[in-house]
N, C-alpha and C. Protein backbone atom coordinates (compact mmCIF):
# COMPACT_ATOMS: atom_id res chain seq x y z
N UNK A 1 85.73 -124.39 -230.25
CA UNK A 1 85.88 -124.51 -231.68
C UNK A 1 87.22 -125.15 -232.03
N UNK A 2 88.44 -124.53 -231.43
CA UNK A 2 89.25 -125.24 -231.50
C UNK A 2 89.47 -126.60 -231.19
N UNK A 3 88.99 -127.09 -230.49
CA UNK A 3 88.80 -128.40 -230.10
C UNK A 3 88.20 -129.16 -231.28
N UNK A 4 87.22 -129.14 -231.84
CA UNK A 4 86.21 -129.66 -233.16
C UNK A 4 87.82 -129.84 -234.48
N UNK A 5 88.63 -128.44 -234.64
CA UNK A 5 89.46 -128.89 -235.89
C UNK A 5 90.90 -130.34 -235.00
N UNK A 6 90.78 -130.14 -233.67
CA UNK A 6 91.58 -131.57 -233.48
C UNK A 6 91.05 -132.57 -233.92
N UNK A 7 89.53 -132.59 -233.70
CA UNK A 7 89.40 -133.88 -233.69
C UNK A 7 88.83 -134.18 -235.50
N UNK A 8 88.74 -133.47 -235.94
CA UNK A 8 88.77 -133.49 -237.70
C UNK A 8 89.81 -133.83 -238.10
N UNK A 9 90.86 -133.20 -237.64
CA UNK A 9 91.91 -133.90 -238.13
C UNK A 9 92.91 -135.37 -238.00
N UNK A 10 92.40 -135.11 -236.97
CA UNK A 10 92.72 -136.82 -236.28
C UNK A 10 92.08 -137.94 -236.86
N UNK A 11 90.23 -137.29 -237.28
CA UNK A 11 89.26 -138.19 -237.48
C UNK A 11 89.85 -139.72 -238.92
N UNK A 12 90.78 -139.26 -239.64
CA UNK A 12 91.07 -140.47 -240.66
C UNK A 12 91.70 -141.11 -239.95
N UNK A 13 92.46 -140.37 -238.81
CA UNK A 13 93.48 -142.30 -238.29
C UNK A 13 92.00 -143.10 -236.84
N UNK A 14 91.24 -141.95 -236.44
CA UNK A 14 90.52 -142.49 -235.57
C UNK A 14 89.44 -143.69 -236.56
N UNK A 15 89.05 -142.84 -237.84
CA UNK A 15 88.15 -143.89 -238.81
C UNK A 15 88.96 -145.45 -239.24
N UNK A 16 90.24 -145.38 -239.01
CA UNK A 16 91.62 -146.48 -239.44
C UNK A 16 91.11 -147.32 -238.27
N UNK A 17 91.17 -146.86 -236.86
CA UNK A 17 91.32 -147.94 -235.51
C UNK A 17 89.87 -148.46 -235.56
N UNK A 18 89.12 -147.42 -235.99
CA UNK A 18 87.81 -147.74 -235.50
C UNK A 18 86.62 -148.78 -236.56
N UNK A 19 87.33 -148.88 -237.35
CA UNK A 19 86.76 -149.55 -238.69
C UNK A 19 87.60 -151.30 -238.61
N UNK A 20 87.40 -151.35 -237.50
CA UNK A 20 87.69 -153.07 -237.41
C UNK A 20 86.91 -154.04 -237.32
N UNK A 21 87.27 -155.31 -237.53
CA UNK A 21 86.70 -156.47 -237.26
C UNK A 21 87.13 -157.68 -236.16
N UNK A 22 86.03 -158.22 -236.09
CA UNK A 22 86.54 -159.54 -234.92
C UNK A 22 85.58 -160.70 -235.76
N UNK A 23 86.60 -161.92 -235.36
CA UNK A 23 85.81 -163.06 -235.82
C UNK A 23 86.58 -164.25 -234.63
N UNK A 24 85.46 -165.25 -234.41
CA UNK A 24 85.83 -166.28 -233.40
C UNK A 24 85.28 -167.54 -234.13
N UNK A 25 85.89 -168.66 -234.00
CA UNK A 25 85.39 -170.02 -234.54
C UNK A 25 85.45 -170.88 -233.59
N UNK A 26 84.44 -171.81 -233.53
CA UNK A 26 83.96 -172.82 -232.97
C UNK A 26 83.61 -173.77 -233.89
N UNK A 27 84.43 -174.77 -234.76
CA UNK A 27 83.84 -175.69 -235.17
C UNK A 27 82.40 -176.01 -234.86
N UNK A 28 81.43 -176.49 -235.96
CA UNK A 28 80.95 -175.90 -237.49
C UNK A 28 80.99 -174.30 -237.09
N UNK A 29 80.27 -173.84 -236.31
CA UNK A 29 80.18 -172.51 -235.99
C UNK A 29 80.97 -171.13 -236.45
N UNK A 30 80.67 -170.17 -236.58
CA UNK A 30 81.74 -169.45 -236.48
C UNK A 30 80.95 -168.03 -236.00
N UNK A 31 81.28 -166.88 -235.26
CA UNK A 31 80.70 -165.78 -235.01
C UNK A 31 81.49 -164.55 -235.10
N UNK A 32 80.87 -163.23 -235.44
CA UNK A 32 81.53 -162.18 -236.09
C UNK A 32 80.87 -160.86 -235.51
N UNK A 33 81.96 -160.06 -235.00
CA UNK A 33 81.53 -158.53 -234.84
C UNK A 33 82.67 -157.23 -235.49
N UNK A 34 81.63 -156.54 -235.90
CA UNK A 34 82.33 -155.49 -236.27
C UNK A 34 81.64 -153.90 -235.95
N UNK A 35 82.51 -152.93 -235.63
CA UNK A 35 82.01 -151.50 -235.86
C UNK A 35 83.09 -150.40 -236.87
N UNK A 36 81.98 -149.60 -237.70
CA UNK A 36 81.95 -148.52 -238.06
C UNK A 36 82.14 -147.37 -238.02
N UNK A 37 83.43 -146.50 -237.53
CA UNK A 37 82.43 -145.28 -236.98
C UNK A 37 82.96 -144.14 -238.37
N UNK A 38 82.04 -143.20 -238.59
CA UNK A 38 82.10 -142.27 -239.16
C UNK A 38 82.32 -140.96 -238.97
N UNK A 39 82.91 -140.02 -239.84
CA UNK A 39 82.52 -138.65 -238.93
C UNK A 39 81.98 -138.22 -240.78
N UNK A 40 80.88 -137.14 -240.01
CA UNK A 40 80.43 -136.13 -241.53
C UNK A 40 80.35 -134.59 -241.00
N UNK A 41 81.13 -133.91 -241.94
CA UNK A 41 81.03 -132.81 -241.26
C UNK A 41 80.02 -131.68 -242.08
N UNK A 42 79.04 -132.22 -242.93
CA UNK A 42 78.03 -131.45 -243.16
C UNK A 42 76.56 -132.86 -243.41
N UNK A 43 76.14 -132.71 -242.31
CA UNK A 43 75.03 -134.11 -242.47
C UNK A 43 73.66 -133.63 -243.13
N UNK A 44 73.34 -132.60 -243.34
CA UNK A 44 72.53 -131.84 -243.89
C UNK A 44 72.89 -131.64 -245.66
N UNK A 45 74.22 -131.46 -246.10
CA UNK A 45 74.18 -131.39 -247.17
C UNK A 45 73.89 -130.00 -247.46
N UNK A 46 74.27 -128.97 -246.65
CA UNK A 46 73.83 -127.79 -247.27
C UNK A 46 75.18 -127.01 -247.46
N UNK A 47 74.26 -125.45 -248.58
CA UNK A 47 75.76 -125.01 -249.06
C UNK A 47 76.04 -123.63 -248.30
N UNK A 48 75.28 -123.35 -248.16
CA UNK A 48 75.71 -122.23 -247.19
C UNK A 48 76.86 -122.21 -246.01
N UNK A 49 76.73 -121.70 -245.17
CA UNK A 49 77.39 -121.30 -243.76
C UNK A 49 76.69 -122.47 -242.55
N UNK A 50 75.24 -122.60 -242.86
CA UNK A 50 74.68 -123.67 -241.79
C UNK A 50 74.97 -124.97 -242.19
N UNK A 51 75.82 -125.61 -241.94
CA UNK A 51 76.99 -127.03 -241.53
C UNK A 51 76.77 -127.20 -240.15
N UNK A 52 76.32 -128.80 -240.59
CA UNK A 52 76.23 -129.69 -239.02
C UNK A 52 76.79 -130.33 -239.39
N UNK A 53 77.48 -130.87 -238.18
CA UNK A 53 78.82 -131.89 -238.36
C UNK A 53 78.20 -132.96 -237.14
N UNK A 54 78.67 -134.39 -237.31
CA UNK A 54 78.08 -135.64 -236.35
C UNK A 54 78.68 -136.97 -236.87
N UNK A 55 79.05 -137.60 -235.47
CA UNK A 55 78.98 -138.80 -235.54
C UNK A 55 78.62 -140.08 -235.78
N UNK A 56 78.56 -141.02 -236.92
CA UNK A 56 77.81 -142.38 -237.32
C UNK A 56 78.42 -143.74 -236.67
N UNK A 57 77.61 -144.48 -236.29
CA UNK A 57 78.27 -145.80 -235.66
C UNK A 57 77.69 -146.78 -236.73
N UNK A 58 78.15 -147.59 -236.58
CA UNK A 58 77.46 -149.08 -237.29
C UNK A 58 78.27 -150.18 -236.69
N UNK A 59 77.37 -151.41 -235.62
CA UNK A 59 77.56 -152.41 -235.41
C UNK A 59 77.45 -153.41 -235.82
N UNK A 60 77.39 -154.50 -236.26
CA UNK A 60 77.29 -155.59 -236.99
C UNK A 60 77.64 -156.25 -235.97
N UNK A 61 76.77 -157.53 -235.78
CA UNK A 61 76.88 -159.21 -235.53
C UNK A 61 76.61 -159.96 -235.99
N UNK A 62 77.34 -161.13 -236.11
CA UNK A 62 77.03 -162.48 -237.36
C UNK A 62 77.25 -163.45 -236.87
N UNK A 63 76.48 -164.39 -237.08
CA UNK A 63 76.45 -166.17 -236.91
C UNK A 63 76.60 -166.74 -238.18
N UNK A 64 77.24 -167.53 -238.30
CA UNK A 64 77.17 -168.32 -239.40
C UNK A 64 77.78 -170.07 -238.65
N UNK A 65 76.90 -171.34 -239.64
CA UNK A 65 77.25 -172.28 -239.72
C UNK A 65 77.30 -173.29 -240.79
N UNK A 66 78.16 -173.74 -240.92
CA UNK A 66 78.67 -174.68 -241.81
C UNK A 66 79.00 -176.28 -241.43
N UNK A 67 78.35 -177.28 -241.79
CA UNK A 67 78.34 -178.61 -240.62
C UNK A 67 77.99 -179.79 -241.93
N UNK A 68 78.83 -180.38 -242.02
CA UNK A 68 78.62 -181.99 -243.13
C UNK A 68 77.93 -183.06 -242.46
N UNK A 69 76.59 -183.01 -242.84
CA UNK A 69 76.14 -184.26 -242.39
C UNK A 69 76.30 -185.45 -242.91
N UNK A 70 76.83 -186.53 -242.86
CA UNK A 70 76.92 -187.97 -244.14
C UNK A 70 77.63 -187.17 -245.34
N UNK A 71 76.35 -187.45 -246.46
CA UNK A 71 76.85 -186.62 -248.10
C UNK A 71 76.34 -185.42 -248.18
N UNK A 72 75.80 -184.74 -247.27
CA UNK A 72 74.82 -183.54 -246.83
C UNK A 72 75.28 -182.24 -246.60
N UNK A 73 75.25 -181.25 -246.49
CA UNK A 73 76.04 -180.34 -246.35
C UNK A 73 74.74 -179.26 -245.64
N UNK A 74 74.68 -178.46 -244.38
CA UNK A 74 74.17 -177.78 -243.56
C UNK A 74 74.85 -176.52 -243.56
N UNK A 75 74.76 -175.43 -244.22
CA UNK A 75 74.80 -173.90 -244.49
C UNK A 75 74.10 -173.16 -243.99
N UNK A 76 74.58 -172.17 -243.14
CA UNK A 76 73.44 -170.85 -242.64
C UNK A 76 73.84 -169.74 -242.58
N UNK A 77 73.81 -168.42 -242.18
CA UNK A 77 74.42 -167.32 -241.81
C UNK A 77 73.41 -166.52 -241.56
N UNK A 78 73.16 -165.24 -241.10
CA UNK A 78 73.01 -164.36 -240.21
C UNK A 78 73.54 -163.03 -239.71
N UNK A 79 73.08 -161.67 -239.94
CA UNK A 79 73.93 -160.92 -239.44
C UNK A 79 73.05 -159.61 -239.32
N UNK A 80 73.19 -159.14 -238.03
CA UNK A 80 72.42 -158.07 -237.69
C UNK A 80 73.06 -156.62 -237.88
N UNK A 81 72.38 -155.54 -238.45
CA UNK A 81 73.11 -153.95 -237.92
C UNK A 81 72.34 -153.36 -237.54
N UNK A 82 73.00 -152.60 -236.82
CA UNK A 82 72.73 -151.43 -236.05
C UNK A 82 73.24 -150.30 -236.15
């Protein structure tokens, strides 16, 4: 039990590191990842004494392109979660 209030309390600077992004470019190209993580310490929503507490992730990946053809202009993007 004691162990569970360390890591609650820690959990806002761990949500700080863990809530980043990455992005890489490759002319036109460009590609993107990011994760999420969450903590909830009642995922149920209840009011009583029975509190579940758990971990959320969310990944994201993205493509996107941008490319001038002549007077033309070629736009796309893309992005998956998980």
């Amino acid at each position: 039990m004691m162990n569970m209030k360390v890591v609650a309390r820690c959990s806002p600077m761990l949500l700080l590191l863990g809530a980043g992004a990455a992005r890489a470019g490759l002319e036109p190209f460009s590609f993107g990842a990011s994760e999420t993580v969450k903590h909830d310490s009642n995922i149920l929503h209840s009011e009583g004494s029975d509190h579940k507490a758990d971990w959320q992730s969310t990944t994201e990946l993205s493509a996107a392109v941008d490319q001038t053809i002549g007077r033309e202009r070629l736009v796309g993007s893309a992005s998956v979660n998980a």
